[in-house]
N, C-alpha and C. Protein backbone atom coordinates (compact mmCIF):
# COMPACT_ATOMS: atom_id res chain seq x y z
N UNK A 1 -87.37 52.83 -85.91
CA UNK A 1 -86.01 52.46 -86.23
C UNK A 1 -86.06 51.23 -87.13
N UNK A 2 -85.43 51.58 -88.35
CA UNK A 2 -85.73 49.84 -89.14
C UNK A 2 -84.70 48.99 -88.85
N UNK A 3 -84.58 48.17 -89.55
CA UNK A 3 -83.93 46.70 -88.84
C UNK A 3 -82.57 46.70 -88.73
N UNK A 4 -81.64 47.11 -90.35
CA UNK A 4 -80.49 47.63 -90.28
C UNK A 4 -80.40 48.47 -89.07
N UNK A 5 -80.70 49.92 -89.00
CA UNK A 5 -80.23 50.82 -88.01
C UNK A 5 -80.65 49.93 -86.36
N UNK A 6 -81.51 49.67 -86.18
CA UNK A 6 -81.59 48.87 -84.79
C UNK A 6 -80.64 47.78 -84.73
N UNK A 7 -80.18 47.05 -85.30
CA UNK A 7 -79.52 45.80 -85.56
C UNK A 7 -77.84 46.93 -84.90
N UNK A 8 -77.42 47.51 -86.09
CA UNK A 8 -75.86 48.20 -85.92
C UNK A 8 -76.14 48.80 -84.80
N UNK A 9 -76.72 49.60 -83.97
CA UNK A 9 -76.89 50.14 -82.65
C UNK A 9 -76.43 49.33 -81.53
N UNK A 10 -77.84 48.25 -81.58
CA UNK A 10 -77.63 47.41 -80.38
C UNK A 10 -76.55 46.38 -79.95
N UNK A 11 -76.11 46.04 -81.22
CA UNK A 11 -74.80 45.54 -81.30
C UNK A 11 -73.49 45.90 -80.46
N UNK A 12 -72.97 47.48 -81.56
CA UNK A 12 -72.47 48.28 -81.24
C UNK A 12 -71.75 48.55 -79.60
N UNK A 13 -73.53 48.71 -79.49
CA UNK A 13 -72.81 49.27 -78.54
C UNK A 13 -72.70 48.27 -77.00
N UNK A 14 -74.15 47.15 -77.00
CA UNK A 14 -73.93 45.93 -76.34
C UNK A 14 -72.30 45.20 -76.22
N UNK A 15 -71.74 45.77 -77.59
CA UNK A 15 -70.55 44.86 -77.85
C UNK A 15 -69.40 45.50 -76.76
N UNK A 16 -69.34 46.55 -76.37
CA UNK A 16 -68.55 47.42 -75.69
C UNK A 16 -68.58 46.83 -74.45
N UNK A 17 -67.12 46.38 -74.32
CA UNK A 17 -66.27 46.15 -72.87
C UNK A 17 -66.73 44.34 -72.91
N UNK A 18 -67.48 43.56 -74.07
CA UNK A 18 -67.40 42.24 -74.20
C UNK A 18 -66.44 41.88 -74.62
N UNK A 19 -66.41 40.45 -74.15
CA UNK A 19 -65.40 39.45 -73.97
C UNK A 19 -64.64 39.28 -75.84
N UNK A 20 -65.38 39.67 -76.51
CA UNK A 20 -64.89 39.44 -78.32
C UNK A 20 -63.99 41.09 -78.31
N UNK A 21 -64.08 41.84 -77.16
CA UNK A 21 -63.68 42.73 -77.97
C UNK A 21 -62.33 42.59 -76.94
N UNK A 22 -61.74 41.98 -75.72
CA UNK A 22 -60.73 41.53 -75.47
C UNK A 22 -60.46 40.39 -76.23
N UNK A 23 -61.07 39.89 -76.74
CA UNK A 23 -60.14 38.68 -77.90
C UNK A 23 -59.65 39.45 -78.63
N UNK A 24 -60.47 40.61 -79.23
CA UNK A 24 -59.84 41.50 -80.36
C UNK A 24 -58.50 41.96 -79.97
N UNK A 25 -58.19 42.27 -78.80
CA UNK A 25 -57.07 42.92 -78.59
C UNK A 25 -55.87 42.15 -77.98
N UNK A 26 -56.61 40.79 -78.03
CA UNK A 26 -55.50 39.81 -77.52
C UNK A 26 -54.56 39.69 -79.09
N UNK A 27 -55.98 39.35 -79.94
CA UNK A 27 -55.02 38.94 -81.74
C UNK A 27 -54.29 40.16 -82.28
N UNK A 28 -55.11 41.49 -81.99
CA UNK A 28 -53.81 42.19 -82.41
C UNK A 28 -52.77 42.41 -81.97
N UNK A 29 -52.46 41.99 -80.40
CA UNK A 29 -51.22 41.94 -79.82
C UNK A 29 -50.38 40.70 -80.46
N UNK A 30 -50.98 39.51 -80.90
CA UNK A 30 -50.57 38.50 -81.20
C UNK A 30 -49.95 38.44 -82.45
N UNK A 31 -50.73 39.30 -83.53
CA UNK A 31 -50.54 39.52 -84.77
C UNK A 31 -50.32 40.60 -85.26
N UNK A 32 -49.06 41.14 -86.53
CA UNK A 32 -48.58 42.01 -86.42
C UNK A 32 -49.55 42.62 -87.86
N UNK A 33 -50.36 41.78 -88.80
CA UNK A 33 -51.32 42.15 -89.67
C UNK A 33 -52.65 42.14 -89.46
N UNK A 34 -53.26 43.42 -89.05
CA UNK A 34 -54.63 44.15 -89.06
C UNK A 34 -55.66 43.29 -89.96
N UNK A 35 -55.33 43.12 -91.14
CA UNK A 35 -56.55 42.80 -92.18
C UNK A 35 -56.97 41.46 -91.71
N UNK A 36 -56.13 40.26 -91.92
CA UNK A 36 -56.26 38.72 -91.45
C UNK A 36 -57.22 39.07 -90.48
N UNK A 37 -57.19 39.66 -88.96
CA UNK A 37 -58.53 39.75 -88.02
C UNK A 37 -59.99 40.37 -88.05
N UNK A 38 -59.67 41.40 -88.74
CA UNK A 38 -60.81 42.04 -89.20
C UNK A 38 -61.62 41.36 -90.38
N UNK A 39 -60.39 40.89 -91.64
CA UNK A 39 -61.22 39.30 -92.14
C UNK A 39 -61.98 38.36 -91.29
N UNK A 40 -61.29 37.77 -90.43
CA UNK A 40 -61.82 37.16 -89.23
C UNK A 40 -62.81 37.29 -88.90
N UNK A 41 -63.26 38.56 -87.95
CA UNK A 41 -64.46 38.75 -87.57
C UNK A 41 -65.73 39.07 -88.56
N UNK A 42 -64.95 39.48 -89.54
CA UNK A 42 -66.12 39.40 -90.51
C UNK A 42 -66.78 38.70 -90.79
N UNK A 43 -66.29 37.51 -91.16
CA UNK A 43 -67.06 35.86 -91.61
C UNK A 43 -67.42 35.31 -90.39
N UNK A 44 -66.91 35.32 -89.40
CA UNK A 44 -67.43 34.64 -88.10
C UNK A 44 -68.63 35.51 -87.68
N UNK A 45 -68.40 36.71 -87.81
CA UNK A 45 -69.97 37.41 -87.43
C UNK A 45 -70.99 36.81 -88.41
N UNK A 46 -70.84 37.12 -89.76
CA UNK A 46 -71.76 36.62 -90.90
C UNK A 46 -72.28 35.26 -90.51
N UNK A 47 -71.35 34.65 -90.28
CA UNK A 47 -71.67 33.09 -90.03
C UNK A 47 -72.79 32.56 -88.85
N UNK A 48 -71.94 33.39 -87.94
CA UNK A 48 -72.50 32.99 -86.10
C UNK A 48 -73.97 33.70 -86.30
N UNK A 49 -74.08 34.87 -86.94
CA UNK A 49 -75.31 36.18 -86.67
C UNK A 49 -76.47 35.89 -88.27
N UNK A 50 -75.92 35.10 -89.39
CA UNK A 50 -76.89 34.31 -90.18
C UNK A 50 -77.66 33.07 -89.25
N UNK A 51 -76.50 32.35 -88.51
CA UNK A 51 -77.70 31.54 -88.33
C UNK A 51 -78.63 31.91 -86.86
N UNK A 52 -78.01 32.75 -86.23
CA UNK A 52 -79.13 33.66 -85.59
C UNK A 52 -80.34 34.08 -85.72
N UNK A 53 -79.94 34.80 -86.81
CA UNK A 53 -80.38 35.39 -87.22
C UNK A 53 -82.53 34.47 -87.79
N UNK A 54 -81.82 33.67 -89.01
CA UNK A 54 -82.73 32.03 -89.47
C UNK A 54 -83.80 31.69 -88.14
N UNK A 55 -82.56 31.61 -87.18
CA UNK A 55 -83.43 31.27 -86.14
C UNK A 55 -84.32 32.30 -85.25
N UNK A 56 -84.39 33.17 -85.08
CA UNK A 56 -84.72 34.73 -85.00
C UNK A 56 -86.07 34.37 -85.73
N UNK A 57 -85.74 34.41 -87.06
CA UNK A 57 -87.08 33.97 -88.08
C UNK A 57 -87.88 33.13 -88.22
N UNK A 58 -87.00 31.90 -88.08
CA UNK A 58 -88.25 30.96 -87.79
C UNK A 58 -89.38 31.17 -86.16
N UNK A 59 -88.58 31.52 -85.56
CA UNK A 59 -89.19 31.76 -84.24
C UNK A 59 -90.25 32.60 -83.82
N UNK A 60 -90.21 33.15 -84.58
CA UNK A 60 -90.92 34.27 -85.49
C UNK A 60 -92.18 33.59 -86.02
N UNK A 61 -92.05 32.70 -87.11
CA UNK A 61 -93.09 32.26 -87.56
C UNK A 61 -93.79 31.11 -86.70
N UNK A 62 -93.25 30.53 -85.71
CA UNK A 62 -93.95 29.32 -85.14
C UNK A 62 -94.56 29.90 -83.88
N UNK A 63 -93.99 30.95 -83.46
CA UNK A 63 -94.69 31.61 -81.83
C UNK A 63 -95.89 31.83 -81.92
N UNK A 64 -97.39 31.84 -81.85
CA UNK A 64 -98.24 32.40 -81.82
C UNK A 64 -97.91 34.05 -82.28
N UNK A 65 -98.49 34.56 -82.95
CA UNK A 65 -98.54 36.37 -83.16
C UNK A 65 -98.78 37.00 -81.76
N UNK A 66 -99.86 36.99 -81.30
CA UNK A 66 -100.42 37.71 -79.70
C UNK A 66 -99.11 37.20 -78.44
N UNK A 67 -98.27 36.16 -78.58
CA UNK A 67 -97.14 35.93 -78.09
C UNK A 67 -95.90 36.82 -78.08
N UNK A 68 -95.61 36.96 -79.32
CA UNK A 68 -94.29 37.49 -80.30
C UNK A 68 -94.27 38.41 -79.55
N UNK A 69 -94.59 39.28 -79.42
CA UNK A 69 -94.43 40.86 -78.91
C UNK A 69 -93.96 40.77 -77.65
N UNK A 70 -94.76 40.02 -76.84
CA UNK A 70 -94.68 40.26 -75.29
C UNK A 70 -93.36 39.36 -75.05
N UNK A 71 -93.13 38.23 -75.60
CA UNK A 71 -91.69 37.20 -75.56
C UNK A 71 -90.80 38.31 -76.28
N UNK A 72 -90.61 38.94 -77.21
CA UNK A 72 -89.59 39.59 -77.76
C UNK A 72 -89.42 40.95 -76.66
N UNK A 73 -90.41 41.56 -76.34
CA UNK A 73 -89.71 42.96 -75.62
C UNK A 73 -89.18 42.58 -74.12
N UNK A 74 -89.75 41.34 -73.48
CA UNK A 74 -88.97 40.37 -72.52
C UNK A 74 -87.90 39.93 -72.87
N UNK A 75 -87.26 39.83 -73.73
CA UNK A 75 -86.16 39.35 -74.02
C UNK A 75 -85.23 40.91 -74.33
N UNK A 76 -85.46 41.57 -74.81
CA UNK A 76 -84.55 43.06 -74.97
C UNK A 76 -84.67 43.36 -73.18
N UNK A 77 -85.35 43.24 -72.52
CA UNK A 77 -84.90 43.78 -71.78
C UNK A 77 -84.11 42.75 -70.11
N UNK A 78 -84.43 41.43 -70.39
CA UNK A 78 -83.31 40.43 -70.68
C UNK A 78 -82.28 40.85 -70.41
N UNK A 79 -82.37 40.92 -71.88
CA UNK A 79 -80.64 41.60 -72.74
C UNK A 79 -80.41 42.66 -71.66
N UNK A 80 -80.84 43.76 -71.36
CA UNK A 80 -80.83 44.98 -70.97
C UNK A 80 -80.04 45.09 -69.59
N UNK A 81 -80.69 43.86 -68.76
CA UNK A 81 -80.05 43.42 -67.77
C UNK A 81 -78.45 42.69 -67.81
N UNK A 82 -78.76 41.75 -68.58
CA UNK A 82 -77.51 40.99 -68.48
C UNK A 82 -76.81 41.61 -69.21
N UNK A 83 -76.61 43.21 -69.48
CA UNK A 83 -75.46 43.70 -70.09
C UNK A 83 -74.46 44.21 -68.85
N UNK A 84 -75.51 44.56 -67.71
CA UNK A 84 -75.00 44.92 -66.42
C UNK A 84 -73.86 44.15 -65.90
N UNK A 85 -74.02 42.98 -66.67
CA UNK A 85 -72.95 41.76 -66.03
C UNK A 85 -71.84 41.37 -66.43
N UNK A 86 -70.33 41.86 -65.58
CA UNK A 86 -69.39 41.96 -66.89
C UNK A 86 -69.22 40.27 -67.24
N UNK A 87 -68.47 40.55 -67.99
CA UNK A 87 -68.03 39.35 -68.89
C UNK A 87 -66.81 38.87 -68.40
N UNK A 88 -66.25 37.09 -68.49
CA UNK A 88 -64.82 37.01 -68.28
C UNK A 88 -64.50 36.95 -69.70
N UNK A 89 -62.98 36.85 -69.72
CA UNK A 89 -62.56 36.53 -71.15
C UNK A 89 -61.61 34.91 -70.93
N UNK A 90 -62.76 34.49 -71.50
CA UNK A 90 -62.70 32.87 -71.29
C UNK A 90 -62.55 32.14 -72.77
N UNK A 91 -62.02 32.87 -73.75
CA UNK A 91 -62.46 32.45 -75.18
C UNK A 91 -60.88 32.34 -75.97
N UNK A 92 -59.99 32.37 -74.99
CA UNK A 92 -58.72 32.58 -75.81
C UNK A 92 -58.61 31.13 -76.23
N UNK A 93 -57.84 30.36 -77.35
CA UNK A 93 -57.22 29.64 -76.94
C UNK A 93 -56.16 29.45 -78.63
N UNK A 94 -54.91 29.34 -77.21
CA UNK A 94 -53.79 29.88 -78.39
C UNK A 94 -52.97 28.99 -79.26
N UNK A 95 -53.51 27.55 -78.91
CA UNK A 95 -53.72 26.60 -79.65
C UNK A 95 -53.75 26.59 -81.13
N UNK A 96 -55.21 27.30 -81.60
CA UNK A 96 -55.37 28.22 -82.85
C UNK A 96 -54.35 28.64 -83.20
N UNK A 97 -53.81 29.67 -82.61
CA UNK A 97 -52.95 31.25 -82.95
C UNK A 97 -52.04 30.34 -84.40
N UNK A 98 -51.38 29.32 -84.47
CA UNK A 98 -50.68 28.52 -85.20
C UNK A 98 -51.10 28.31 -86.62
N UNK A 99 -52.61 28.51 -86.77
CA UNK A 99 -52.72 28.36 -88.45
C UNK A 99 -53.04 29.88 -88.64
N UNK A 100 -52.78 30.68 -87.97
CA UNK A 100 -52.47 32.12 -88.70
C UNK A 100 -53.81 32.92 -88.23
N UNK A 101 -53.52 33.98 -88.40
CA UNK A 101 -54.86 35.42 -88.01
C UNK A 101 -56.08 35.16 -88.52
N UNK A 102 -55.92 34.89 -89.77
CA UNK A 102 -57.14 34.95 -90.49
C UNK A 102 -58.79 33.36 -89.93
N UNK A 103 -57.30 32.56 -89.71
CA UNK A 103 -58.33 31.36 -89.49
C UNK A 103 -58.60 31.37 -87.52
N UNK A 104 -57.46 31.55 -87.47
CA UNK A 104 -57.46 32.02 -85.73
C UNK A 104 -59.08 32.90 -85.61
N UNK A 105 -58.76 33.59 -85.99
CA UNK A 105 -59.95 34.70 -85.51
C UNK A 105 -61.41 34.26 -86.14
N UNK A 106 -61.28 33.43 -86.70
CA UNK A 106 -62.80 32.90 -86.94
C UNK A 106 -62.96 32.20 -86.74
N UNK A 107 -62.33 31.23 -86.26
CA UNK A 107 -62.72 30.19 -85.30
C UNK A 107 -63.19 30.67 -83.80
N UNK A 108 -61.66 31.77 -83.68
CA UNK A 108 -62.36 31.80 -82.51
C UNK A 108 -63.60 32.96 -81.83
N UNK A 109 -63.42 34.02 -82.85
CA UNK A 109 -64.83 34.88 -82.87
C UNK A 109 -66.01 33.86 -83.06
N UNK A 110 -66.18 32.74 -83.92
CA UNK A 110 -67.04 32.31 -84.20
C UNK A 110 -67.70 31.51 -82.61
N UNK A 111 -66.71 30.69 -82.13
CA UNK A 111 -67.15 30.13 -81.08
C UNK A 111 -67.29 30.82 -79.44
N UNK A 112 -66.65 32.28 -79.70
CA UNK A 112 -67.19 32.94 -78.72
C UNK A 112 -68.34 33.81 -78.88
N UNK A 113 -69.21 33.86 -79.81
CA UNK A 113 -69.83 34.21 -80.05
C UNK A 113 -71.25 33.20 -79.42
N UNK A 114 -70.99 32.30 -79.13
CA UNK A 114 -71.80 31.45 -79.49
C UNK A 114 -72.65 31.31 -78.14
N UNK A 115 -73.98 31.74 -77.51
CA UNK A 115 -74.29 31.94 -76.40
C UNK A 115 -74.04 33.20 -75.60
N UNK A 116 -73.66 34.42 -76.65
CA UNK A 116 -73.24 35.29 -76.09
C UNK A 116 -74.41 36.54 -76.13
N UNK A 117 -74.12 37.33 -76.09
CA UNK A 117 -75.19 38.65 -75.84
C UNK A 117 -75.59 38.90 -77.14
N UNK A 118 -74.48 39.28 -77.97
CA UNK A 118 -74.53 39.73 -79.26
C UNK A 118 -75.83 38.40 -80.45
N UNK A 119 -75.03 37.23 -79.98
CA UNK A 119 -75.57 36.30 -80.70
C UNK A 119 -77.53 36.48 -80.38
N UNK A 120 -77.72 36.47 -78.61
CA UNK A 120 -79.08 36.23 -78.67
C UNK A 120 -79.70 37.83 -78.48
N UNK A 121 -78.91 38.61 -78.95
CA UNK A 121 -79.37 40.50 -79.43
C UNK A 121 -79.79 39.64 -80.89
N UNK A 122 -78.94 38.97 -81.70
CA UNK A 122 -79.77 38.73 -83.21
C UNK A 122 -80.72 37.72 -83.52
N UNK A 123 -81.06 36.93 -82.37
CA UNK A 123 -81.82 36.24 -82.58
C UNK A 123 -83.42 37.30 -82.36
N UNK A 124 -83.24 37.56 -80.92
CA UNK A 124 -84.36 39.01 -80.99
C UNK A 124 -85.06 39.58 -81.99
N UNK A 125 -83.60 40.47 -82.52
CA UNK A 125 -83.95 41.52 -83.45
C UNK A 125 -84.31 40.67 -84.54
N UNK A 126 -84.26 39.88 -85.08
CA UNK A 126 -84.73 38.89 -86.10
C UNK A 126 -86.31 38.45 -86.23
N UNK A 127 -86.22 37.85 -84.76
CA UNK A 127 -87.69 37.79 -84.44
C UNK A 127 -88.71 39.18 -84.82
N UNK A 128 -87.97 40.07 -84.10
CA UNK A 128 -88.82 41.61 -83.86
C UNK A 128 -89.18 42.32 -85.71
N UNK A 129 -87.70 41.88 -86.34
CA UNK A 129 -87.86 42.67 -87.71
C UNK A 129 -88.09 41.88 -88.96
N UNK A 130 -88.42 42.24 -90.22
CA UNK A 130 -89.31 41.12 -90.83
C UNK A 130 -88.61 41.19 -92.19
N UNK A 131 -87.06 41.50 -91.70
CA UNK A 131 -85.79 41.77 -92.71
C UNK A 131 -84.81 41.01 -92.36
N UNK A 132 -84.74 39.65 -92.07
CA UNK A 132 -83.44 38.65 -91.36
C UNK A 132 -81.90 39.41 -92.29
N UNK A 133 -81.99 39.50 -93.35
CA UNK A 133 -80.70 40.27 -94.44
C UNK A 133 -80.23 41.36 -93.56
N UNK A 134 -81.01 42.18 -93.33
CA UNK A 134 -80.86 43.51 -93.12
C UNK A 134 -80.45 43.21 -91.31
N UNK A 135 -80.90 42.68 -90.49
CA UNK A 135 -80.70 41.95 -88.94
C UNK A 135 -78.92 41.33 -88.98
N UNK A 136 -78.82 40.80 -89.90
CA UNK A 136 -77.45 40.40 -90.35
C UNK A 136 -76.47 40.90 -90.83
N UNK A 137 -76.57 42.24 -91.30
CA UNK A 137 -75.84 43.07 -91.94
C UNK A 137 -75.85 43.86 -91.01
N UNK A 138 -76.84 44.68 -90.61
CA UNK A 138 -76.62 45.46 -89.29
C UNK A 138 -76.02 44.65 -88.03
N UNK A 139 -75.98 43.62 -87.52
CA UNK A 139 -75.58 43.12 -86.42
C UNK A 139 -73.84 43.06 -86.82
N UNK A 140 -73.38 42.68 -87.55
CA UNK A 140 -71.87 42.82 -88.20
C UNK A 140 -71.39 43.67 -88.44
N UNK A 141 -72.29 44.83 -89.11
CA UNK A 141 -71.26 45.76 -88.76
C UNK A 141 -71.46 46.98 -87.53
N UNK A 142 -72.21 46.33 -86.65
CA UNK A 142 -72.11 47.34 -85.34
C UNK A 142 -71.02 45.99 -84.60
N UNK A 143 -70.81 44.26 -85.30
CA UNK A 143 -69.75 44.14 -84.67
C UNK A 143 -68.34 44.69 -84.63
N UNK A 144 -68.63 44.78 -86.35
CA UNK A 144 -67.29 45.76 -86.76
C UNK A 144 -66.86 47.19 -85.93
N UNK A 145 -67.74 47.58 -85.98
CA UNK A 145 -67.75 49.27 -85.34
C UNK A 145 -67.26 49.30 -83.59
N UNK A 146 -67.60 48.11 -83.40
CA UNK A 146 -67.26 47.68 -81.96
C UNK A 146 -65.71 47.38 -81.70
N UNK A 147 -65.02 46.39 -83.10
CA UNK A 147 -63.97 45.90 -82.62
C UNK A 147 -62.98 46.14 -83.47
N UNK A 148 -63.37 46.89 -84.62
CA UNK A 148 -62.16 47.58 -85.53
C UNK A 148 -61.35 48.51 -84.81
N UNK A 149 -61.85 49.66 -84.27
CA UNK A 149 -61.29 50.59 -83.19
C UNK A 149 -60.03 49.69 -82.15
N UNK A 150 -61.15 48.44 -81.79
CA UNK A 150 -60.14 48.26 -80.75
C UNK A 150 -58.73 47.71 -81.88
N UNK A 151 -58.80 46.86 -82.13
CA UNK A 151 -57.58 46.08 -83.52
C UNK A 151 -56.73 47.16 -83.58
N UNK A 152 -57.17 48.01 -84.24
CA UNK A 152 -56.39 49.38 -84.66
C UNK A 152 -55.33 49.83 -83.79
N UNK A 153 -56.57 50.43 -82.21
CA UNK A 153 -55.96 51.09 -81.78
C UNK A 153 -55.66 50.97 -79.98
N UNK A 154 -55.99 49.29 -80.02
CA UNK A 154 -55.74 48.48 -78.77
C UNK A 154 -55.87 49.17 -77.83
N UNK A 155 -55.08 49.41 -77.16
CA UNK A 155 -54.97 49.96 -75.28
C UNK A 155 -55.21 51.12 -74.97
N UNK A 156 -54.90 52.15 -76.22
CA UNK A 156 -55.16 52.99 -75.93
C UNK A 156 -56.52 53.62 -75.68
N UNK A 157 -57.22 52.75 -76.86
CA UNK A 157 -58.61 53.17 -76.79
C UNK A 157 -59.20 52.77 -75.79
N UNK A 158 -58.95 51.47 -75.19
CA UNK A 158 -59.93 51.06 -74.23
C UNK A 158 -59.48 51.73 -72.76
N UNK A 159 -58.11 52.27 -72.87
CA UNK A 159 -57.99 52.93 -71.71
C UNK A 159 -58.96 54.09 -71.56
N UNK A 160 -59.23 55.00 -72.34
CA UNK A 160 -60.13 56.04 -72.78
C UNK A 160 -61.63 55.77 -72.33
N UNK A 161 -62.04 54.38 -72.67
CA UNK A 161 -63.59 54.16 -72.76
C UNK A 161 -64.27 53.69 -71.56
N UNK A 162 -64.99 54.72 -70.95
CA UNK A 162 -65.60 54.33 -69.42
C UNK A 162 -66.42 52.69 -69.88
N UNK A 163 -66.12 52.03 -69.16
CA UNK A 163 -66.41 50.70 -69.40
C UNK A 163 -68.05 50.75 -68.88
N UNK A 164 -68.63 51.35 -67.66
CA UNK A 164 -69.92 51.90 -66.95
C UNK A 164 -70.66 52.49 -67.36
N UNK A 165 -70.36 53.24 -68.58
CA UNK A 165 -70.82 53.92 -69.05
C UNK A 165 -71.49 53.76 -70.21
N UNK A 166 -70.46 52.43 -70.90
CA UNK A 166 -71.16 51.73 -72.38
C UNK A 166 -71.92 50.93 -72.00
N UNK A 167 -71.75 50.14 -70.50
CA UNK A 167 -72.68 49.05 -70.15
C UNK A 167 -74.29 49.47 -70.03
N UNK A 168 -74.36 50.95 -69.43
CA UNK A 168 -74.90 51.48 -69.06
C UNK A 168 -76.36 52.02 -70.26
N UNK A 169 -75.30 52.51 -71.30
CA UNK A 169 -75.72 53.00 -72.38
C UNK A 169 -76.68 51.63 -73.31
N UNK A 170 -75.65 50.76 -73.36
CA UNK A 170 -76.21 49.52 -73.63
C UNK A 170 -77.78 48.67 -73.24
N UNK A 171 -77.61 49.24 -71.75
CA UNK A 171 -78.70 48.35 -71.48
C UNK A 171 -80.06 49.11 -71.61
N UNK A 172 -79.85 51.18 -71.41
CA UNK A 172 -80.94 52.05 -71.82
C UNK A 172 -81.11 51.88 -72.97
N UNK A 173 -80.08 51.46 -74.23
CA UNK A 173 -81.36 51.34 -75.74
C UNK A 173 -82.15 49.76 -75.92
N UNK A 174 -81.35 48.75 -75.03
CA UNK A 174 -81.78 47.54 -74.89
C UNK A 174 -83.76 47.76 -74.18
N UNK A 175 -83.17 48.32 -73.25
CA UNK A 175 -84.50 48.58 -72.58
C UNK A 175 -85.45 49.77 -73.45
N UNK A 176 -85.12 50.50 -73.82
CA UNK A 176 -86.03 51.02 -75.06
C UNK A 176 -86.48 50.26 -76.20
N UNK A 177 -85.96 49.44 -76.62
CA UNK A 177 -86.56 48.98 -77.53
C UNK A 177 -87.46 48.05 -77.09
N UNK A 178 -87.40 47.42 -76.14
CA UNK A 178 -88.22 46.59 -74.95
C UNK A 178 -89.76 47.53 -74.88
N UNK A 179 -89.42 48.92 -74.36
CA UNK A 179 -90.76 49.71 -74.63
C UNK A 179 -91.23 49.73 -75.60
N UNK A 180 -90.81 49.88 -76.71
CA UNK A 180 -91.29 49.95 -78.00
C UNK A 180 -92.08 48.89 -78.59
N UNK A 181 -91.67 47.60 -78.58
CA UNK A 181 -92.02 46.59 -78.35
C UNK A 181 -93.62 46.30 -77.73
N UNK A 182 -92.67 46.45 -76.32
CA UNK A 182 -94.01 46.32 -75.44
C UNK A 182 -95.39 47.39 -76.05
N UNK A 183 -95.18 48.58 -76.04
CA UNK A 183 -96.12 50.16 -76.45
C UNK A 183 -96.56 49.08 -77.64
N UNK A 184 -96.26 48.68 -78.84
CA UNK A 184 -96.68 48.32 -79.77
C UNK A 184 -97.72 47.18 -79.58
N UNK A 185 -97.10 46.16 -78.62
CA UNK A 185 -98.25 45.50 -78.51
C UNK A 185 -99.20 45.40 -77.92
N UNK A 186 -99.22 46.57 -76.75
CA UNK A 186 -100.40 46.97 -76.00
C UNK A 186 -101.47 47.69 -76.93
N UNK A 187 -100.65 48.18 -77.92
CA UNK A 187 -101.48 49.10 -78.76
C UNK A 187 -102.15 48.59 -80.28
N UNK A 188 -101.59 47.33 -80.72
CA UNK A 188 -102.12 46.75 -81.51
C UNK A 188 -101.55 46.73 -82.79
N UNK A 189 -100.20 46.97 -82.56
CA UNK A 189 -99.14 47.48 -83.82
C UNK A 189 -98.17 46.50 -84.28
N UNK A 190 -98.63 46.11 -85.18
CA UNK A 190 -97.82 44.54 -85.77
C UNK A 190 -96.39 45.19 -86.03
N UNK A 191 -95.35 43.83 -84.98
CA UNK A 191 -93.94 43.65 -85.58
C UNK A 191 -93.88 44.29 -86.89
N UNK A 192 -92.73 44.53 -87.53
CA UNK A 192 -92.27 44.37 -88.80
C UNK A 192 -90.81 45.04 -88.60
């Protein structure tokens, strides 16, 4: 799987039933224009998941090599676990809402992002892939793919979406790539 396609996956679908994707549906209740939020999350992902991302890379270069592998597929599956764990939605604050959608939502995507699943999914995949561009572009838009739906089509959709089921889903490709990982470095197969 290269870096783009692993990056939009794990995202994706990690992102399902998180706390950014009830912010998402708090601003479109709040706001009666679609684009301003989806602007929003755009630059706040770019922003929050570049410097992730940097750091992903450098981390990368300072770990020992015979390290990297075994710290990175420990950490996907980490991840894998703590997807099991729901989330509160602790990130509102409507304070913001006052200088408008566009700045609202990147402030506050940006700072809920920050310590969150998604954020240390790109620090990982950064580490793991030897494309930080491509880790960054894929991580944004599996955020997109995550929270455009909801914007759009709010309550309805999430009424629809077994919440157990994405968590679930989430933490089996989390934990696969953890094997992969791991298989690779038992076997002598350099990152990239």
């Amino acid at each position: 799987m290269d870096a783009f396609l692993a990056s939009t996956l794990a995202v994706a679908i990690a992102e399902i039933g998180d706390k950014t994707q009830l912010l998402s549906l708090f601003l479109a209740c709040r706001f009666a224009h679609r684009t301003p939020i989806v602007l929003g999350i755009l630059v706040a992902t770019l922003l929050n998941h570049a410097l992730s991302a940097l750091l992903g890379a450098w981390l990368a270069e300072v770990i020992p090599a015979g390290w990297l592998p075994w710290i990175i597929a420990g950490s996907f599956i980490a991840i894998a676990v703590w997807l099991l764990i729901p989330d509160k939605d602790d990130s509102e604050d409507s304070g913001l809402l006052r200088f408008g959608a566009f700045t609202a939502t990147t402030v506050m995507f940006f700072l809920a992002e920050i310590g969150d699943k998604t954020q240390i999914a790109t620090v990982v995949l950064a580490a793991r892939y030897d494309n930080t561009l491509m880790v960054v572009l894929g991580t944004t838009v599996g955020m997109l793919l995550a929270n455009v739906p909801i914007i759009m089509a709010g309550r309805w959709l999430m009424d629809r979406m077994p919440l157990t089921t994405a968590r679930i889903a989430a933490c089996v490709l989390f934990i696969i790539l953890g094997i992969i990982t791991l298989w690779g470095a038992y076997n002598g197969v350099q990152l990239s």
